[in-house]
C-alpha atoms as a PDB file:
ATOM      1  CA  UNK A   1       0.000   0.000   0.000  1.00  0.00           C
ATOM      2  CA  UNK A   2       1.351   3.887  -0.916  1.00  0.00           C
ATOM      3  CA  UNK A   3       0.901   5.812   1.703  1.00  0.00           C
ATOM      4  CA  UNK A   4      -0.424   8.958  -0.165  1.00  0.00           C
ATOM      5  CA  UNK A   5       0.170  12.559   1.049  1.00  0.00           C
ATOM      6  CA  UNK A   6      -4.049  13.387   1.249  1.00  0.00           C
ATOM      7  CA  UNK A   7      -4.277  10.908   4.040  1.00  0.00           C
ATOM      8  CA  UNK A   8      -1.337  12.663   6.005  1.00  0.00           C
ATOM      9  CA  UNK A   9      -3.743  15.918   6.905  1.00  0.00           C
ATOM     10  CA  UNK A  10      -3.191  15.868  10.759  1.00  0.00           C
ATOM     11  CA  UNK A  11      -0.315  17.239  12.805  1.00  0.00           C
ATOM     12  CA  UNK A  12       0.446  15.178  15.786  1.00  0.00           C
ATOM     13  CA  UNK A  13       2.796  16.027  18.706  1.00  0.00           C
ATOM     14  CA  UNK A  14       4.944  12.794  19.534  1.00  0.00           C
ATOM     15  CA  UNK A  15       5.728  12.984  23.487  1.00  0.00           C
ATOM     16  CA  UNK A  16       7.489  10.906  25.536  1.00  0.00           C
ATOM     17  CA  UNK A  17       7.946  11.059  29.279  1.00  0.00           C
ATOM     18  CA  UNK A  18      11.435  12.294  30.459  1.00  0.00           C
ATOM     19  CA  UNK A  19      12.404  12.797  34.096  1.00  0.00           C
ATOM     20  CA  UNK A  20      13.432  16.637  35.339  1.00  0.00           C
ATOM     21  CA  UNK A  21      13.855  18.378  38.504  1.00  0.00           C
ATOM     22  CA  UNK A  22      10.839  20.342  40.385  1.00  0.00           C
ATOM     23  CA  UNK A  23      12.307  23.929  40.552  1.00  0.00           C
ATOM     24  CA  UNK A  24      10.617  24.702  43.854  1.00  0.00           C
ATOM     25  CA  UNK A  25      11.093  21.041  45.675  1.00  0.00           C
ATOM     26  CA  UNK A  26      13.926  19.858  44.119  1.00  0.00           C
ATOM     27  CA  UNK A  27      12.345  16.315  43.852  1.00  0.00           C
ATOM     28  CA  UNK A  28      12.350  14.205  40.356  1.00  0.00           C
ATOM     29  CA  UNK A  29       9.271  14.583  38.037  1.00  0.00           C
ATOM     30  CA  UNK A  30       8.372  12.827  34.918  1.00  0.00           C
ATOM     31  CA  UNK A  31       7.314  15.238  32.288  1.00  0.00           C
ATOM     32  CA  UNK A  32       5.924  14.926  28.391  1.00  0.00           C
ATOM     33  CA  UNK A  33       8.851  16.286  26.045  1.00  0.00           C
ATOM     34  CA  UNK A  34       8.098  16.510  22.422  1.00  0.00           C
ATOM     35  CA  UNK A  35      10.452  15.034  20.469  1.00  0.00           C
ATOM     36  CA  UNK A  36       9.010  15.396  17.012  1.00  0.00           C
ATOM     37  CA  UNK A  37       6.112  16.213  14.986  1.00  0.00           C
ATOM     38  CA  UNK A  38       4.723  14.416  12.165  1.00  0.00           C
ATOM     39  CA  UNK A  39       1.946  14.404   9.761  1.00  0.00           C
ATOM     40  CA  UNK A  40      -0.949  11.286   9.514  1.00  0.00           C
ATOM     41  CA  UNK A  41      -4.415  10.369   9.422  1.00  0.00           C
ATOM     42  CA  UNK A  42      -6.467  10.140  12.699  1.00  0.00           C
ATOM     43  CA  UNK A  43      -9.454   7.324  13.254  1.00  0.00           C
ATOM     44  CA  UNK A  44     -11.729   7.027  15.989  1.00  0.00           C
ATOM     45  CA  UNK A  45     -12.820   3.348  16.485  1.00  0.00           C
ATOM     46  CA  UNK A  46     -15.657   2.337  14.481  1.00  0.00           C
ATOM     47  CA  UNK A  47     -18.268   0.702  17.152  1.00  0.00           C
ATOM     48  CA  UNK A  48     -17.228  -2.382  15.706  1.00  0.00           C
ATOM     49  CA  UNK A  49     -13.392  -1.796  16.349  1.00  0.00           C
ATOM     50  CA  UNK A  50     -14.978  -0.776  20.081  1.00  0.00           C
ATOM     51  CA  UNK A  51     -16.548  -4.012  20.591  1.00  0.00           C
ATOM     52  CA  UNK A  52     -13.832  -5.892  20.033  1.00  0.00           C
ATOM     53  CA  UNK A  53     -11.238  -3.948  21.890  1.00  0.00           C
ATOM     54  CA  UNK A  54     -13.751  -4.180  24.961  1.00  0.00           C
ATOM     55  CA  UNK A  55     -13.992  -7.569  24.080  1.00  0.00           C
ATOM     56  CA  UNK A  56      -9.969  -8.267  24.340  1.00  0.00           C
ATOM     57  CA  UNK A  57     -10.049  -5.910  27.557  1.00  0.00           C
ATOM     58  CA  UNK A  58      -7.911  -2.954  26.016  1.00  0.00           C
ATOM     59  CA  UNK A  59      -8.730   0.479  26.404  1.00  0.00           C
ATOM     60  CA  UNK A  60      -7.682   1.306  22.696  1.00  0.00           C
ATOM     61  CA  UNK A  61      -9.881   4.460  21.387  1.00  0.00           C
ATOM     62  CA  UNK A  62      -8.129   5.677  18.014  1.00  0.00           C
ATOM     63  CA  UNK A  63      -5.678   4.588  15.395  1.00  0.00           C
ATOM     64  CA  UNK A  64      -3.217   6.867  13.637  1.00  0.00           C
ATOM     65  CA  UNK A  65      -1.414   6.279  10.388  1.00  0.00           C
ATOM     66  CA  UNK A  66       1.827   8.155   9.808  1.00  0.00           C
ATOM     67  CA  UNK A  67       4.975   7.801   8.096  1.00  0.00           C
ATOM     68  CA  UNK A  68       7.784   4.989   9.482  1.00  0.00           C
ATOM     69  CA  UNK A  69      10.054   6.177  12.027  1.00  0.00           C
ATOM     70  CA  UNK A  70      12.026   3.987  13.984  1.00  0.00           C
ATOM     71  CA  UNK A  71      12.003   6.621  16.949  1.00  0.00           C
ATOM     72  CA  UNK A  72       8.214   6.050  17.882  1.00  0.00           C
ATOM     73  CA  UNK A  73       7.974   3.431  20.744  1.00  0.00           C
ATOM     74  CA  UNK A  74       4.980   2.043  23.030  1.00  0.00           C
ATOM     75  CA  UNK A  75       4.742   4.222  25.938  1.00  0.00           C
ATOM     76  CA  UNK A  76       5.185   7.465  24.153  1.00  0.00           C
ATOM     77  CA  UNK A  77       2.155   9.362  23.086  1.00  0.00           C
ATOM     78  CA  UNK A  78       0.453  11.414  20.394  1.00  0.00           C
ATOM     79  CA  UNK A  79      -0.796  15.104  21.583  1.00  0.00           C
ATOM     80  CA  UNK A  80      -3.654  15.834  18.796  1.00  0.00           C
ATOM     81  CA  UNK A  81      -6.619  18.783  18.169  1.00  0.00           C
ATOM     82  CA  UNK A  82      -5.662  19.237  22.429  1.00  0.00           C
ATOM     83  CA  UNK A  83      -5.778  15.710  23.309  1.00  0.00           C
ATOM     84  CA  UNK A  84      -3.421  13.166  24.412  1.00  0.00           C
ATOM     85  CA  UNK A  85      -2.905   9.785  23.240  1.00  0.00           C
ATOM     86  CA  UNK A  86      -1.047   6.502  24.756  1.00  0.00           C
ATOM     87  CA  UNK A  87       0.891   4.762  22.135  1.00  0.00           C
ATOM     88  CA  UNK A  88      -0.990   0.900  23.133  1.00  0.00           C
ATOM     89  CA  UNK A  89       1.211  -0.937  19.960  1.00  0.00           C
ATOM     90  CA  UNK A  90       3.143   0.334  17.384  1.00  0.00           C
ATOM     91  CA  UNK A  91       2.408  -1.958  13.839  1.00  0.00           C
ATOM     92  CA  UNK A  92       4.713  -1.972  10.629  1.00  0.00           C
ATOM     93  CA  UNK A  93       3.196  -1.796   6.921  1.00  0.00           C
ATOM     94  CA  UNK A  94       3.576  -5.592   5.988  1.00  0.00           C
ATOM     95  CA  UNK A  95       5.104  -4.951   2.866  1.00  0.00           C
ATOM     96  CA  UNK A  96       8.663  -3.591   4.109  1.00  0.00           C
ATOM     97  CA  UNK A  97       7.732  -2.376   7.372  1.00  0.00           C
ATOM     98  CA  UNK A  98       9.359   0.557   6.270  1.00  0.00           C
ATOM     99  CA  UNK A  99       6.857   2.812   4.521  1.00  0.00           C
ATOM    100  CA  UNK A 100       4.284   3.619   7.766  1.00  0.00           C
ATOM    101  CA  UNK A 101       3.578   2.819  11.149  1.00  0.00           C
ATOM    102  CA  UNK A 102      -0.463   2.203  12.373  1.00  0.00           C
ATOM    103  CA  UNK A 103      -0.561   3.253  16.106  1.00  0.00           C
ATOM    104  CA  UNK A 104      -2.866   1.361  18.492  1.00  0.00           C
ATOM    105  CA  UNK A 105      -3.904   4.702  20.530  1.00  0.00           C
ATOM    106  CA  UNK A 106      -5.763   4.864  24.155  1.00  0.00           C
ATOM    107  CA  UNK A 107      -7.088   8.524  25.286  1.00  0.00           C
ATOM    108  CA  UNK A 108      -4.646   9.671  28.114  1.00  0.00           C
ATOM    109  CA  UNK A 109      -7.327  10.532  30.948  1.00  0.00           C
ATOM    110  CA  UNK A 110      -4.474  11.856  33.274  1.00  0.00           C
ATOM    111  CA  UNK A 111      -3.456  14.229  30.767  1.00  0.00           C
ATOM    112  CA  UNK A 112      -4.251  17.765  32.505  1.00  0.00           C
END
């Protein structure tokens, strides 16, 4: 499959979490960084896709397509239109596995 630029119309935030120093306490804190941006397409689960993800007890809300990187890990997340998303699984085309990655995505509910 070509991925083809029209699908690639939303800009996503990729974040992971990084530890850093409270300035007042002095304590350790985890923090999001961004460490890059990229371009893909953004899908809410179909009720179907729901079902079944309820039905394997995952959380998984969204799927994102966007261009391979070998940089993008579970455990990071995607910060789109003012919402966060946990990176659940991270699956190569099955062509190469080089031309895109489909993210397994779960709504971040801690995110402030």
């Amino acid at each position: 499959m070509t991925l083809l630029a029209g699908r690639l119309r939303h800009r996503f935030d990729i974040q992971e979490k990084r530890p850093t120093r409270d300035p007042d306490s002095g304590a350790v804190v985890s923090v999001w960084v961004t460490v890059a941006t990229a371009r893909g397409s953004f899908e809410p689960l179909s009720v179907r896709d729901f079902i079944s993800a309820a039905a394997a007890q995952t959380k998984l809300s969204a799927r994102s397509l966007i261009r391979y990187r070998a940089d993008v890990k579970e455990k990071m997340r995607l910060r789109h239109a003012g919402k966060a998303f946990l990176i659940q699984g991270v699956l190569p085309d099955k062509e190469s596995g080089r031309e895109y990655l489909t993210l397994l995505l779960s709504e971040d509910l801690s995110d402030g």
